[in-house]
C-alpha atoms as a PDB file:
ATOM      1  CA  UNK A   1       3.601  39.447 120.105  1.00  0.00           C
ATOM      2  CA  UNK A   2       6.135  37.576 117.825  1.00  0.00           C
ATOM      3  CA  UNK A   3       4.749  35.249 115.223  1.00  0.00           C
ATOM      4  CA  UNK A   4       7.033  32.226 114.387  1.00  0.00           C
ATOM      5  CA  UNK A   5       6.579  31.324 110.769  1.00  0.00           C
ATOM      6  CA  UNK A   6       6.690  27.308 110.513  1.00  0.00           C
ATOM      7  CA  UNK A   7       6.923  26.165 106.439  1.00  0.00           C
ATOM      8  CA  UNK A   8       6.854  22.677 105.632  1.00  0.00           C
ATOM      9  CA  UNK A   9       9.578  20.922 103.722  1.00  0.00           C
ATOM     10  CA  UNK A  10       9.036  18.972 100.656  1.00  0.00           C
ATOM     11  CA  UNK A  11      10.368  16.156  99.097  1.00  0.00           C
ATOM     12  CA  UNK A  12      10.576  15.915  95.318  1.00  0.00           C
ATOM     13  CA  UNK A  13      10.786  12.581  93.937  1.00  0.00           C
ATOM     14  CA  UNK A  14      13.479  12.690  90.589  1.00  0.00           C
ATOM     15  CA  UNK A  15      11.644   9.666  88.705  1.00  0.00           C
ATOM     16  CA  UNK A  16      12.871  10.330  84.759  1.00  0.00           C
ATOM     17  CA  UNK A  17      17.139  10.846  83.399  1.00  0.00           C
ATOM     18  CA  UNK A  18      15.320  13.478  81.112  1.00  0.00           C
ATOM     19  CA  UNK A  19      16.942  16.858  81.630  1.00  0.00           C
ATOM     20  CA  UNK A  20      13.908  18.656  80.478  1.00  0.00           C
ATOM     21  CA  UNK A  21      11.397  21.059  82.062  1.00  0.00           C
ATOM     22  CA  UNK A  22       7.904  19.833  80.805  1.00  0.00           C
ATOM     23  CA  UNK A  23       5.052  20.032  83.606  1.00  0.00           C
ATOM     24  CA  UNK A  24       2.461  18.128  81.824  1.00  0.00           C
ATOM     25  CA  UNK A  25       4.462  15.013  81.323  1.00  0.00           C
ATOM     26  CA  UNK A  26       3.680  13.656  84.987  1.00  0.00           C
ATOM     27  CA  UNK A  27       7.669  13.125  85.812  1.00  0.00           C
ATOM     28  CA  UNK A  28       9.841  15.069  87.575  1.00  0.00           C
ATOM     29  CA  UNK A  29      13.193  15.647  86.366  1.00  0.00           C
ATOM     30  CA  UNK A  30      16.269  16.967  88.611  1.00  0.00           C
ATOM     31  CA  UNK A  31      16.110  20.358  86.576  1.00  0.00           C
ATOM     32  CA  UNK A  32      12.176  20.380  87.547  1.00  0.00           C
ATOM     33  CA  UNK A  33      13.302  19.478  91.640  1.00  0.00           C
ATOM     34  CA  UNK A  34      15.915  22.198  91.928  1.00  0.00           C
ATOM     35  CA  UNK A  35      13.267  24.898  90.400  1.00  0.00           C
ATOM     36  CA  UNK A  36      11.406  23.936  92.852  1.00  0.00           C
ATOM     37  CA  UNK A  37      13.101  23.806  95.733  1.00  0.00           C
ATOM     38  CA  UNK A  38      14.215  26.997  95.096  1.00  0.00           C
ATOM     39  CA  UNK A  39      10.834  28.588  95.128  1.00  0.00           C
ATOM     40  CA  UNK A  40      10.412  27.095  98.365  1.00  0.00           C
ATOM     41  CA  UNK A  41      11.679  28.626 101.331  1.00  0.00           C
ATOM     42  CA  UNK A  42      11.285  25.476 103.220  1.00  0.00           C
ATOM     43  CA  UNK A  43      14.170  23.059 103.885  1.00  0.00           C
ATOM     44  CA  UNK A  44      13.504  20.757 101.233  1.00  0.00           C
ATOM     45  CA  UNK A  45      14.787  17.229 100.558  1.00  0.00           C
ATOM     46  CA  UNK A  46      15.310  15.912  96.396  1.00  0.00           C
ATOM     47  CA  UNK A  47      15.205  12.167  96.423  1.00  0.00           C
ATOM     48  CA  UNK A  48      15.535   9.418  93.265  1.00  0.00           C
ATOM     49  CA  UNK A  49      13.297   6.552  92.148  1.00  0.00           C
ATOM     50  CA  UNK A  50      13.497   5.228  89.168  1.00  0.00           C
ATOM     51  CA  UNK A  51      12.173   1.578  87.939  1.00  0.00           C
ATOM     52  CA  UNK A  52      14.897  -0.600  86.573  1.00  0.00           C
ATOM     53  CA  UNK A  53      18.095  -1.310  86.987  1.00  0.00           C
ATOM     54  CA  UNK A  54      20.946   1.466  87.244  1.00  0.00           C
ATOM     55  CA  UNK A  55      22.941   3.462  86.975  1.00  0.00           C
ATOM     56  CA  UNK A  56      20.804   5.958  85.779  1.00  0.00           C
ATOM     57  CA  UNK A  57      22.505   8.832  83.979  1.00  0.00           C
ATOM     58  CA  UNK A  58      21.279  12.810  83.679  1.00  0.00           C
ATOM     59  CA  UNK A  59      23.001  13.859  80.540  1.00  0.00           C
ATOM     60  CA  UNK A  60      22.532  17.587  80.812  1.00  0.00           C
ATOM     61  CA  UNK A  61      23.130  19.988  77.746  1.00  0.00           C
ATOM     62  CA  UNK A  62      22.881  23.717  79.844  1.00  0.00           C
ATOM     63  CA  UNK A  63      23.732  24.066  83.123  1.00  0.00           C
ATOM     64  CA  UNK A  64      21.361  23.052  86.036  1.00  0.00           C
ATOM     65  CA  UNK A  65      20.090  25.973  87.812  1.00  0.00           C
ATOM     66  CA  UNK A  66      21.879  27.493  90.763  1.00  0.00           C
ATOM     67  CA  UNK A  67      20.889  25.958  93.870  1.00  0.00           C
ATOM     68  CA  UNK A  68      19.737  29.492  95.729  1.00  0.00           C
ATOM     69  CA  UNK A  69      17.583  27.296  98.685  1.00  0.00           C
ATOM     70  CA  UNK A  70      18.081  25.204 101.314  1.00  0.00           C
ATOM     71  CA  UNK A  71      18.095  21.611 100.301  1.00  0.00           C
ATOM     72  CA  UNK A  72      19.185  18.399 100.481  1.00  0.00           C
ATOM     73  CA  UNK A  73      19.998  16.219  97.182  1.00  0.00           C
ATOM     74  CA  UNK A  74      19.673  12.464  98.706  1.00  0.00           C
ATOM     75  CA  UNK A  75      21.222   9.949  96.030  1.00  0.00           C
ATOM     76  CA  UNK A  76      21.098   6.874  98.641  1.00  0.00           C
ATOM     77  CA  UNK A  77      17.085   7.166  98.773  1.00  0.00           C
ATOM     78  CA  UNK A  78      17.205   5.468  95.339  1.00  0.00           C
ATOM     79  CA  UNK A  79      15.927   1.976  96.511  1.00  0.00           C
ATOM     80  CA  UNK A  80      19.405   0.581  95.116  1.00  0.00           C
ATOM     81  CA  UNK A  81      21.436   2.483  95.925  1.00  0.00           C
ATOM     82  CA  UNK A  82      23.878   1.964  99.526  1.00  0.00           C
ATOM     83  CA  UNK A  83      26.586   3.735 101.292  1.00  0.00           C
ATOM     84  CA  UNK A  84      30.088   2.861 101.729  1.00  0.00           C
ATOM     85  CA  UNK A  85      30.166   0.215 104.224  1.00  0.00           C
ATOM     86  CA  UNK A  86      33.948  -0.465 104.568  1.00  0.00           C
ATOM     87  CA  UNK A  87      36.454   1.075 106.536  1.00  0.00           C
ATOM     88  CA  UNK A  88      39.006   0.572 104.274  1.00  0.00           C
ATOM     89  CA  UNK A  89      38.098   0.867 100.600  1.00  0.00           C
ATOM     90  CA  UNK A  90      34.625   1.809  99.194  1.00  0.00           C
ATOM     91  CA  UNK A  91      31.636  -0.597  97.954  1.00  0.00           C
ATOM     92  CA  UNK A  92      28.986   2.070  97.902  1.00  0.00           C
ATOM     93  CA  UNK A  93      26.102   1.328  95.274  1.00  0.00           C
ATOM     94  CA  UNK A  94      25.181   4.751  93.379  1.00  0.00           C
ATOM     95  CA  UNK A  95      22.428   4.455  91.221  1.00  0.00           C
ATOM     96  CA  UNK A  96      22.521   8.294  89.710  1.00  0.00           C
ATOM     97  CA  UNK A  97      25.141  10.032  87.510  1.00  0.00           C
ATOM     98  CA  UNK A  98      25.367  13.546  86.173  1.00  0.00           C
ATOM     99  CA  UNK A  99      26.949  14.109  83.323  1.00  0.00           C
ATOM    100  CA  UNK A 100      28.485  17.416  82.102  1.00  0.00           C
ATOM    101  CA  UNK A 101      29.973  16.463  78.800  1.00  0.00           C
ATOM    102  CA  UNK A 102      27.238  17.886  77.105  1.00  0.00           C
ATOM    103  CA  UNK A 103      27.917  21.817  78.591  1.00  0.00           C
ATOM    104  CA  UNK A 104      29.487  24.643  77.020  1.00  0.00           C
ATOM    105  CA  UNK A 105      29.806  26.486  79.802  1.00  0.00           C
ATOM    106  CA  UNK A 106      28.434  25.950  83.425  1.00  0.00           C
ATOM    107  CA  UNK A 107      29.029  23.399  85.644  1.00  0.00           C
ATOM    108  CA  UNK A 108      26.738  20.536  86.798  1.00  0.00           C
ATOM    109  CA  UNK A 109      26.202  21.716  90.474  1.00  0.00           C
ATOM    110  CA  UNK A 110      26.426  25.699  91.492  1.00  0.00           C
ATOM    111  CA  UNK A 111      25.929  25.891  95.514  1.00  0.00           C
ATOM    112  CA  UNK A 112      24.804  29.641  96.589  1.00  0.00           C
ATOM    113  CA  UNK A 113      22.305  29.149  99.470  1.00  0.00           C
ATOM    114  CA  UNK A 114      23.346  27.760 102.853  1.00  0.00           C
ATOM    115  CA  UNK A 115      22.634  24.387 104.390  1.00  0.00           C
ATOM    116  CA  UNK A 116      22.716  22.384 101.300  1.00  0.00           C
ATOM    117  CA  UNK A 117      23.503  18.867 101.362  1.00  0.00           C
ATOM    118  CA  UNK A 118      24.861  16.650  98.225  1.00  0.00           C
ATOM    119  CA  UNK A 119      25.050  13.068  98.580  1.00  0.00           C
ATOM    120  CA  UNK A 120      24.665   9.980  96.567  1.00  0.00           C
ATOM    121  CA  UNK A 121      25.746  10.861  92.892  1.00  0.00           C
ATOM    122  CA  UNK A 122      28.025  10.603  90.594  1.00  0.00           C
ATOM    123  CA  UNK A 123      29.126  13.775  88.908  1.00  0.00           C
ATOM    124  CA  UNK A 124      31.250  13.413  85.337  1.00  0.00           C
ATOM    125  CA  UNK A 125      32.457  14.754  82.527  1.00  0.00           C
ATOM    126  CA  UNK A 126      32.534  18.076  82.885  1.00  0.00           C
ATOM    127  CA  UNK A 127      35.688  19.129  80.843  1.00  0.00           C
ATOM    128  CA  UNK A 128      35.213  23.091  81.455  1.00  0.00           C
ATOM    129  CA  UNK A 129      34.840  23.431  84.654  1.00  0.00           C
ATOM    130  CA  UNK A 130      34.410  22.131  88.257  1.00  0.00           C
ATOM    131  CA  UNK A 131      31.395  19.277  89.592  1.00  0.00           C
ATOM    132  CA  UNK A 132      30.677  21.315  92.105  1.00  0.00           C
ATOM    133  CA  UNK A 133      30.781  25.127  93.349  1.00  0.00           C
ATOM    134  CA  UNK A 134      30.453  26.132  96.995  1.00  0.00           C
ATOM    135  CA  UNK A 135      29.309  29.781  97.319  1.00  0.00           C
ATOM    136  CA  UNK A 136      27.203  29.239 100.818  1.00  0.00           C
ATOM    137  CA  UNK A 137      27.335  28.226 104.434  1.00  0.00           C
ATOM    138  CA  UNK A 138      27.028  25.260 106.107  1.00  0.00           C
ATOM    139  CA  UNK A 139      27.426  22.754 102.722  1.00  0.00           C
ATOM    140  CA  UNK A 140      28.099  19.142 103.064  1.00  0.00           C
ATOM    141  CA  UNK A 141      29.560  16.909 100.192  1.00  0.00           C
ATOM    142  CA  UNK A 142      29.722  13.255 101.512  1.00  0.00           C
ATOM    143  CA  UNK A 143      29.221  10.011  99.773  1.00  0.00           C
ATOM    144  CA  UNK A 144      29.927  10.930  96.319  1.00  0.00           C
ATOM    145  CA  UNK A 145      32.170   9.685  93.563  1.00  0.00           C
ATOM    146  CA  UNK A 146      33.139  13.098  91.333  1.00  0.00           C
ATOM    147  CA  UNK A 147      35.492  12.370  88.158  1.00  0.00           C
ATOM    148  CA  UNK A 148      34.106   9.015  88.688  1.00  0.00           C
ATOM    149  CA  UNK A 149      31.544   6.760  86.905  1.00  0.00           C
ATOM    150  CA  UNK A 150      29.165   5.114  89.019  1.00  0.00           C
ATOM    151  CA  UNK A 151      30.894   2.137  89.471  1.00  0.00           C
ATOM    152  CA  UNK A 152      33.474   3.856  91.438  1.00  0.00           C
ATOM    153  CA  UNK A 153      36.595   2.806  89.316  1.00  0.00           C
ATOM    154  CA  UNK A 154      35.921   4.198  85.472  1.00  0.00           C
ATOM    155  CA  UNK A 155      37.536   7.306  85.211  1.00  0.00           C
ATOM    156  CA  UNK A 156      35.377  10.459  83.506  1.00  0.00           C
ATOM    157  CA  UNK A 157      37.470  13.492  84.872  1.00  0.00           C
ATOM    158  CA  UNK A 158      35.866  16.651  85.410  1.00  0.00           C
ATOM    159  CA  UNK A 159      38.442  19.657  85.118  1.00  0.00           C
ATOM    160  CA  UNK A 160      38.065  19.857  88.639  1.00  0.00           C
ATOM    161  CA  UNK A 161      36.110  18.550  92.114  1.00  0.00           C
ATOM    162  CA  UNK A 162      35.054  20.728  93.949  1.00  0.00           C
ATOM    163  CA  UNK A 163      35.780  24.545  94.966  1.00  0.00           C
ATOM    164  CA  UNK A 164      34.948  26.414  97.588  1.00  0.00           C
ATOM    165  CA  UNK A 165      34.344  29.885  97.113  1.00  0.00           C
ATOM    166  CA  UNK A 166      36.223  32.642  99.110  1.00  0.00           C
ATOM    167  CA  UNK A 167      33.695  33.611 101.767  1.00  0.00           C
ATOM    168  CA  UNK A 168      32.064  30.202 102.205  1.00  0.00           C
ATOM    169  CA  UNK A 169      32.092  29.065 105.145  1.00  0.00           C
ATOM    170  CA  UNK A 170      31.814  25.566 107.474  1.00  0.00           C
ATOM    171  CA  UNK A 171      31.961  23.182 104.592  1.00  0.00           C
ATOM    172  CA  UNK A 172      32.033  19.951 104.836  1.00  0.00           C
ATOM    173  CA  UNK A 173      33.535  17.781 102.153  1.00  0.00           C
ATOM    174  CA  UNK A 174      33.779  13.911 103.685  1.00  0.00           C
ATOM    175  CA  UNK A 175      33.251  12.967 107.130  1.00  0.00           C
ATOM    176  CA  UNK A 176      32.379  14.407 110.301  1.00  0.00           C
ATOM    177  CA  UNK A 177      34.290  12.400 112.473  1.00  0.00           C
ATOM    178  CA  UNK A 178      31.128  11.855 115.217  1.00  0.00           C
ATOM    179  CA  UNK A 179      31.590   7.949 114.630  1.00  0.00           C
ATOM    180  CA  UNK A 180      27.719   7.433 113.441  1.00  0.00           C
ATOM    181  CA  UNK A 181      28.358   6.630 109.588  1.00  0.00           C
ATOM    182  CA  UNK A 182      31.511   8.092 109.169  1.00  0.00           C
ATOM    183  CA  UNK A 183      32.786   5.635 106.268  1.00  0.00           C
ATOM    184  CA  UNK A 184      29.431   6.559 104.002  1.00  0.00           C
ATOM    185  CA  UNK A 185      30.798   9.995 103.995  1.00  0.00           C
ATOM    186  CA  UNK A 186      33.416   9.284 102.161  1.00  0.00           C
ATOM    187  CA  UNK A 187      34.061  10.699  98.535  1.00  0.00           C
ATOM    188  CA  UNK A 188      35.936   9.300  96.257  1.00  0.00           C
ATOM    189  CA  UNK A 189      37.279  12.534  93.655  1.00  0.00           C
ATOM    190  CA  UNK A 190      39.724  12.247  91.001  1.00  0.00           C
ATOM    191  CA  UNK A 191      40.092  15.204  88.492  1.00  0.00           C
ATOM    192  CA  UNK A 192      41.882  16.609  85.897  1.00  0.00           C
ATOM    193  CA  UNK A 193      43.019  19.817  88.251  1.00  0.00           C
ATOM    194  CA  UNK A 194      42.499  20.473  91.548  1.00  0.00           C
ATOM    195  CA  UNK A 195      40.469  17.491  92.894  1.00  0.00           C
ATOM    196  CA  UNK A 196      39.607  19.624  96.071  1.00  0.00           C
ATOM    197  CA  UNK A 197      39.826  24.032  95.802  1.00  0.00           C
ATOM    198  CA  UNK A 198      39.460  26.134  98.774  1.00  0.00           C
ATOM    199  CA  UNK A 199      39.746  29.870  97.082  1.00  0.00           C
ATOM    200  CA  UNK A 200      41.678  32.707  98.894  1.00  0.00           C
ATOM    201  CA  UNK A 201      42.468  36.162  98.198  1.00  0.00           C
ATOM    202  CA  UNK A 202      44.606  39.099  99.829  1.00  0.00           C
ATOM    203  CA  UNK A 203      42.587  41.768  98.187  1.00  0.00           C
ATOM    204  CA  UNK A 204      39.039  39.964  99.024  1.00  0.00           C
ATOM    205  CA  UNK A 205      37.008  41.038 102.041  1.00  0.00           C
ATOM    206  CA  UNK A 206      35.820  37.887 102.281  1.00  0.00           C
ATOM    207  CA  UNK A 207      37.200  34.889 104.066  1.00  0.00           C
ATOM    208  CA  UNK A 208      36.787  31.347 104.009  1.00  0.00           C
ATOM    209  CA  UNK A 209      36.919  29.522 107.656  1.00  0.00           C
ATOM    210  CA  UNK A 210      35.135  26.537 108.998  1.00  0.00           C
ATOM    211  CA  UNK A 211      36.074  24.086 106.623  1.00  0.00           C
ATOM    212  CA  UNK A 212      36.792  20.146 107.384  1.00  0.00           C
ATOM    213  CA  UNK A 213      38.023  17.890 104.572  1.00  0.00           C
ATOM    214  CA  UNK A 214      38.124  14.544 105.874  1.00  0.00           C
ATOM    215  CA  UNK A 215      38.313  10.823 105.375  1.00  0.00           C
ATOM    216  CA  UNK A 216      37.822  11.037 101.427  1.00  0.00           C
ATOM    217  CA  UNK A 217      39.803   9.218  98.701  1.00  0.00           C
ATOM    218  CA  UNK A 218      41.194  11.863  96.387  1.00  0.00           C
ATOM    219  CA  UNK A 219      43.166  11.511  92.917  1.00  0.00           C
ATOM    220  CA  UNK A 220      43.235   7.071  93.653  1.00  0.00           C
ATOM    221  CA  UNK A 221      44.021   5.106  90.990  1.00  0.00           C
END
C-alpha cells in the first residue's frame, strides 16, 4: 500500500532588523527564517514581530539566501501593520523594509522554488539589480511597495521590480480578481528600469505562461 507523507508547516517568527546568522542569541533574523524554511520541506509561513514602533528596516550587506522551499513571507502579521483598504489609492501600513543598498552583487529576494508567497514589505535600494527574481511556479507578489519606502511615497529605486524568469510559470504579481481582498493585493513599484520584467527568449526551451499582472500601481509619482 501507498504511504502519504504528511509534514507539518512552521512558522518562524522574524523578531530582530539584524541581518546576522547567530543561533545562540535567542532572535530570529529573516536570514535565520529563510535557512530554515528551506531545510524544511513543509509549506512554511515567515511572519514579523517586533516591539516598538516601525518601520523596521533589514539593512542587508550580502545577499539573502535563495528561497529554494515553499513558503510564505507574511509582512501584514506584524501587529501594525494593515493592507490597502481603498479602492482607489493605497493606505496600507507596512511595518518591514529591506534594504539592498548595502549589496555588491545579489539582489534582496531570489525566488527558485514554487508556491512562494511575498507580501507585506518594502523592498529598496537595490541599485544593481532587481527586488525580486521569479525562477518558480505558482509565485504571488501582492501587497508590497518595491522602489518604495515604507511610507508608500519616498522614493528609494531599485534598478528594477521584479522579473520573471523565462520558464516561470503562473505568477501572480497584484490581484486575483476573485473579489475577496482584491485592493490589499495591490503593489505599488516604481524603479529605475523595468518596474515589472517578464523574460523571453527565441533560442530558450523554456517558456513563460500563466502569468496575471493586475490591479497594481506601477512607476506613480
Amino acid at each position: 500500500n501507498d504511504v502519504a507523507l504528511i509534514f507539518d508547516s512552521t512558522n518562524y517568527i522574524v523578531d530582530t532588523t539584524s541581518d546576522t546568522i547567530n543561533p545562540s542569541d535567542g532572535l530570529t533574523s529573516l536570514r535565520e527564517a529563510i535557512l530554515a524554511a528551506n531545510a524544511d520541506v513543509a509549506a512554511d509561513t515567515i511572519s514579523f514581530s517586533i516591539p516598538g514602533a516601525g518601520p523596521h528596516r533589514i539593512s542587508l550587506t550580502t545577499a539573502l539566501p535563495e528561497i529554494t522551499e515553499s513558503v510564505t513571507i507574511a509582512g501584514y502579521t506584524d501587529p501594525e501593520a494593515r493592507r490597502n483598504q481603498l479602492a482607489v489609492g493605497d493606505n496600507a501600513i507596512i511595518e518591514w523594509e529591506i534594504d539592498g543598498s548595502g549589496l555588491a552583487v545579489g539582489r534582496p529576494l531570489d525566488i527558485v522554488a514554487d508556491d512562494v508567497t511575498v507580501r507585506g514589505l518594502s523592498i529598496i535600494n537595490s541599485p544593481q539589480e532587481i527586488a525580486i527574481r521569479v525562477a518558480g511556479q505558482g509565485t504571488v507578489i501582492e501587497g508590497n511597495f518595491i522602489g518604495l519606502a515604507a511610507d508608500g511615497t519616498t522614493p528609494d529605486f531599485n534598478l528594477g521590480g521584479v522579473l520573471i524568469e523565462s520558464g516561470a510559470s503562473h505568477t501572480r504579481i497584484g490581484t486575483d480578481g476573485n473579489g475577496v481582498g482584491d485592493v490589499g493585493e495591490r503593489n505599488l513599484i516604481r524603479s529605475d528600469s523595468n518596474s515589472i520584467f517578464v523574460a523571453s527568449s527565441p533560442t530558450s526551451t523554456t517558456t513563460t505562461f500563466g502569468t496575471l499582472i493586475a490591479g497594481n500601481y506601477v512607476g506613480t509619482d
